[in-house]
Protein backbone atom coordinates (compact mmCIF):
# COMPACT_ATOMS: atom_id res chain seq x y z
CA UNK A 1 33.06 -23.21 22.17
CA UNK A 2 32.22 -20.19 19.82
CA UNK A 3 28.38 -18.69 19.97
CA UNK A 4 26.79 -19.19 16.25
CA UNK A 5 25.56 -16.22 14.93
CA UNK A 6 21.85 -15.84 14.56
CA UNK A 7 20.96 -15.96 11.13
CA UNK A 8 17.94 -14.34 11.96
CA UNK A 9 18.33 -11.41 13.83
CA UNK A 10 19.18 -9.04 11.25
CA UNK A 11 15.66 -9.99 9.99
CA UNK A 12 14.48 -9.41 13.99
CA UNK A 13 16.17 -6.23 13.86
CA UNK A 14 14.93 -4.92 11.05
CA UNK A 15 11.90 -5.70 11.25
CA UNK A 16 12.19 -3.59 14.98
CA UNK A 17 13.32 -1.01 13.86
CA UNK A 18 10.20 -0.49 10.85
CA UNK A 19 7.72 -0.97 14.06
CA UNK A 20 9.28 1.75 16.18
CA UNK A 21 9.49 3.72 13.20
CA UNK A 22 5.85 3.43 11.84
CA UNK A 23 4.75 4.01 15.64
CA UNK A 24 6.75 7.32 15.94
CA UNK A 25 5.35 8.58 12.27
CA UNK A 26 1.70 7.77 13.60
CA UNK A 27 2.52 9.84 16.66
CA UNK A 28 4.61 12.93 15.45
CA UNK A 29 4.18 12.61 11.72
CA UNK A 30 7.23 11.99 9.09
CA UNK A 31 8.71 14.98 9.41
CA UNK A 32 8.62 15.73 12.91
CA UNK A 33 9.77 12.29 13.97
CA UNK A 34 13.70 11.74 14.39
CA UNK A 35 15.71 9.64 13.93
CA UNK A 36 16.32 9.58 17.87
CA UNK A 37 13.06 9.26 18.92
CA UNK A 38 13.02 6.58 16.50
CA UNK A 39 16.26 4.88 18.21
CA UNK A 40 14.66 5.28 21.53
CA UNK A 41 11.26 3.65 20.54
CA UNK A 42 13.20 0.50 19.05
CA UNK A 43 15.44 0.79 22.12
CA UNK A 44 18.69 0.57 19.71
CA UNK A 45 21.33 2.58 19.66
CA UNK A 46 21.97 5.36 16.62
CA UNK A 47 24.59 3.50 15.41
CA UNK A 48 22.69 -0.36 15.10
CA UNK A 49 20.04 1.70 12.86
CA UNK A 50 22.43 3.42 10.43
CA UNK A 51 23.35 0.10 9.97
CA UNK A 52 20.16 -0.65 8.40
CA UNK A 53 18.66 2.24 7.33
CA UNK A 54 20.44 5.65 6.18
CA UNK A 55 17.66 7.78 6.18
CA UNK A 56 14.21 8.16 7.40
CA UNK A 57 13.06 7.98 3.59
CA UNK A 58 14.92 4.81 3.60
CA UNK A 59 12.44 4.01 6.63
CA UNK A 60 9.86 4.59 4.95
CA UNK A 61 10.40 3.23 1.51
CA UNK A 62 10.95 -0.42 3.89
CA UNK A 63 7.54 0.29 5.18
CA UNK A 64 5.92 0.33 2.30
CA UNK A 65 7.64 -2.30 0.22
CA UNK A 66 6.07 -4.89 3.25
CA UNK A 67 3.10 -2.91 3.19
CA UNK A 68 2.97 -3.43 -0.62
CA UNK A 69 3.82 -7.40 -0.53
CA UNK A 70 1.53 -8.15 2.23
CA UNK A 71 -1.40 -6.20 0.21
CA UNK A 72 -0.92 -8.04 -2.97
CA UNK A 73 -0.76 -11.53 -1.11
CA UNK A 74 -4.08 -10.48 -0.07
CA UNK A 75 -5.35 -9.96 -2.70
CA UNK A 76 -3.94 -12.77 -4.76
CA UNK A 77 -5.83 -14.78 -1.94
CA UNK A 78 -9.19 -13.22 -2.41
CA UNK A 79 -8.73 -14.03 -6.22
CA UNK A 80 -9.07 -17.49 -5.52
CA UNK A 81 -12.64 -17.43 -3.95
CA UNK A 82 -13.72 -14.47 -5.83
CA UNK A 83 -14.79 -12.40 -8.35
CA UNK A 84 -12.13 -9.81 -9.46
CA UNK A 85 -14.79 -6.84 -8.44
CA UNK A 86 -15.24 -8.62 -5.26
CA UNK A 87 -11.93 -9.04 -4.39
CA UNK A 88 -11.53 -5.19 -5.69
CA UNK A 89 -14.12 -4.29 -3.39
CA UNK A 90 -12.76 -6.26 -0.10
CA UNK A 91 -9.42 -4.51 -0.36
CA UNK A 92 -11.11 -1.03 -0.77
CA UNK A 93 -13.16 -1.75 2.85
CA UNK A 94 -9.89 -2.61 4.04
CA UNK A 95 -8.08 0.54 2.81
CA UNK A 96 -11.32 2.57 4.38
CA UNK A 97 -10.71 0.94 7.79
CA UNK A 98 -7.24 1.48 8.18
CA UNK A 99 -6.81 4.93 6.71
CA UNK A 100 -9.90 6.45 8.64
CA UNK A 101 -7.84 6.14 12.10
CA UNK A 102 -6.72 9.20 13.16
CA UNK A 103 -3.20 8.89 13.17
CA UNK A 104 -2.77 6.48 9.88
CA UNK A 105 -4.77 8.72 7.90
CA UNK A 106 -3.03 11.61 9.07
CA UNK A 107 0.16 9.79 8.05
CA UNK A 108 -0.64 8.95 4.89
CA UNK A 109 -1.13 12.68 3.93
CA UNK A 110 1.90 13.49 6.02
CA UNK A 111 3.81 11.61 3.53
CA UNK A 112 2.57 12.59 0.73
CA UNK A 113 3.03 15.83 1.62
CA UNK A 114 6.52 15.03 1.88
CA UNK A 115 7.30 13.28 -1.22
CA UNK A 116 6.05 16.55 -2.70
CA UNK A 117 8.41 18.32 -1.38
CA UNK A 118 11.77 15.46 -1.87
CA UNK A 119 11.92 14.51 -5.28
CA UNK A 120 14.05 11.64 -4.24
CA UNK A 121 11.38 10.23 -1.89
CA UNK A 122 8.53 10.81 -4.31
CA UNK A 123 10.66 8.50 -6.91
CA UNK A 124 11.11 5.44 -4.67
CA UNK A 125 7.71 5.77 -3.22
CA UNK A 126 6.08 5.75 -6.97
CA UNK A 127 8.69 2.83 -7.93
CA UNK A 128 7.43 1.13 -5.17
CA UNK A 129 3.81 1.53 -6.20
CA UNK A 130 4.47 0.44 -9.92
CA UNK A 131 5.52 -2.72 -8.36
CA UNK A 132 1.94 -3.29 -7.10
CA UNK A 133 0.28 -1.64 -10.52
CA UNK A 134 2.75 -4.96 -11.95
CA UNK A 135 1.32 -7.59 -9.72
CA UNK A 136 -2.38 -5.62 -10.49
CA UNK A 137 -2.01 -5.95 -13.89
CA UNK A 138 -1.13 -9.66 -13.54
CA UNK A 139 -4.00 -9.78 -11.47
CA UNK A 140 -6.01 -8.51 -14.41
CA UNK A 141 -4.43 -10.60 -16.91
CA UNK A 142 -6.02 -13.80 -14.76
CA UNK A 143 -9.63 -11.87 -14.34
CA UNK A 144 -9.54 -11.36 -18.13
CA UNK A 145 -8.87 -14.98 -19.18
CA UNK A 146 -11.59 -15.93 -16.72
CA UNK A 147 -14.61 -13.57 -18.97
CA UNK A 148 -14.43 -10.97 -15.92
CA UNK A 149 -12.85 -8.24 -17.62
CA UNK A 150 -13.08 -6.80 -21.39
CA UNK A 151 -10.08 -8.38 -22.76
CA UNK A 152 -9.63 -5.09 -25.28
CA UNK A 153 -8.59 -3.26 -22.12
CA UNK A 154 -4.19 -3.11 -21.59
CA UNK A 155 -3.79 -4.68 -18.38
CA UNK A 156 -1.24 -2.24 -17.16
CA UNK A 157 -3.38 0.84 -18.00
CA UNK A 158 -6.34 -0.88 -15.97
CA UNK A 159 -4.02 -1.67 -13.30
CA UNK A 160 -3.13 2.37 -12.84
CA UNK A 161 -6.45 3.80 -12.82
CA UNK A 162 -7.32 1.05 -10.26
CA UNK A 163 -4.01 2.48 -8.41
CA UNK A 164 -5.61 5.80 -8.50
CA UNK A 165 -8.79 4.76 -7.27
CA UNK A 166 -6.74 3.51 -4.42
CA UNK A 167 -5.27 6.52 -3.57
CA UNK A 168 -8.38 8.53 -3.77
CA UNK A 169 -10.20 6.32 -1.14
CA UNK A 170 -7.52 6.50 0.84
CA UNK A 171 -7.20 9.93 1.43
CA UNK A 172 -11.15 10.51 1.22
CA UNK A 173 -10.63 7.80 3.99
CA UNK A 174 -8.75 10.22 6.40
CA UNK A 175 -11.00 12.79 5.63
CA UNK A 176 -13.53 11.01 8.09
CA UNK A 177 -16.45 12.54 6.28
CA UNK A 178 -18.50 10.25 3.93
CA UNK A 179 -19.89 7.13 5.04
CA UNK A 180 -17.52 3.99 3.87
CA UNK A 181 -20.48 2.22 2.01
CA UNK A 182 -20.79 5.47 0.15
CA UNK A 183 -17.50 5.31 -0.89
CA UNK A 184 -17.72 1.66 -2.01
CA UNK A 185 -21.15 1.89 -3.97
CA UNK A 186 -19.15 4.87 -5.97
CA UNK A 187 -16.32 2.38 -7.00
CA UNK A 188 -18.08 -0.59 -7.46
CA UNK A 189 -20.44 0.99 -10.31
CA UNK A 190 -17.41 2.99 -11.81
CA UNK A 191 -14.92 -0.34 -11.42
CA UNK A 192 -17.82 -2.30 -12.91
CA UNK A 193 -18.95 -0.41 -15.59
CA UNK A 194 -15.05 0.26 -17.08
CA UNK A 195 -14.30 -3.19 -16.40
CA UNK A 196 -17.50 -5.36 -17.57
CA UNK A 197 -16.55 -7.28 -20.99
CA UNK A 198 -19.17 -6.07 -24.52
CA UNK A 199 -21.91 -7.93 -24.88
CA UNK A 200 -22.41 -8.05 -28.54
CA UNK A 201 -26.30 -8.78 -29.85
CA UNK A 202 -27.00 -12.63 -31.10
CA UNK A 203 -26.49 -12.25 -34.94
């Protein structure tokens, strides 16, 4: 009798090959890591990952795509119980946490540093973030209709400084030099005073 093929293991495989990859970025940085050293962490050979992935920009792009979706389920879920500051707020500590280890910190500017440099990166990295300033700005949208936000601000235009915000604390983050609560007292009054809806005096 013929084996069945295993309609998941391309997802298995995948998905090992972004977890050797992200361990040998942390470890070496983007640049210096190769696409062998990859291949040996995954314990694949060369030819199973350029069936998946052409390039090590394609590696990364992956990563942060399922970064990116597992980020906005997040905070979709926080939504739900909280405030849109709050929820704001909680993803921020988050960001703080992870990017203030050593090597995901130093990663972060590693590729960034990068995507300076590769024009081609840089594009699918930002497309990949205006996916998230999308979801944001849906997010927004719901916070709005709920009296949280000033509904004269454009949701998408709120949803890109917030993105900016983002990327500030994160690479304030791998600095390693203020104190996180610092950080978050900072954009907590900023987020809340841009955000809050008018008040307009009783006529």
């Amino acid at each position: 009798m013929a084996r069945l093929a295993d309609p998941d293991l391309a997802v298995r495989r995948r998905q090992q090959i972004l977890d050797a990859a992200e361990a040998c970025f942390r470890r070496r940085g983007f640049h210096q890591a190769t696409m062998q050293e990859i291949c040996a962490e995954a314990r694949i050979s060369p030819g199973a990952l350029y069936r998946y992935f052409d390039s090590k920009a394609d590696i990364i792009a992956a990563i942060s795509e399922e970064k990116r979706r597992d980020a906005e389920e997040e905070f979709r879920k926080l939504m739900v119980e909280r405030t849109f500051i709050d929820s704001l707020i909680a993803v921020a500590r988050k960001f703080l946490a992870k990017h203030s280890d050593s090597e995901a910190g130093s990663l972060l500017c590693d590729i960034a540093s990068e995507a300076a440099r590769d024009s081609i990166l840089a594009q699918r990295l930002f497309g990949i973030q205006e996916g998230s300033v999308a979801s944001l700005a849906e997010a927004v949208a719901v916070a709005q209709a709920r009296g949280e936000i000033d509904p004269a601000l454009a949701p998408m235009e709120v949803a890109r400084m917030l993105m900016t915000f983002f990327d500030g604390i994160s690479v304030r983050a791998a600095f390693k030099i203020e104190p996180h609560e610092t950080i978050l007292h900072q954009f907590r009054v900023v987020a809340e005073r841009y955000l809050a809806p008018t008040t307009r005096a009783p006529t």
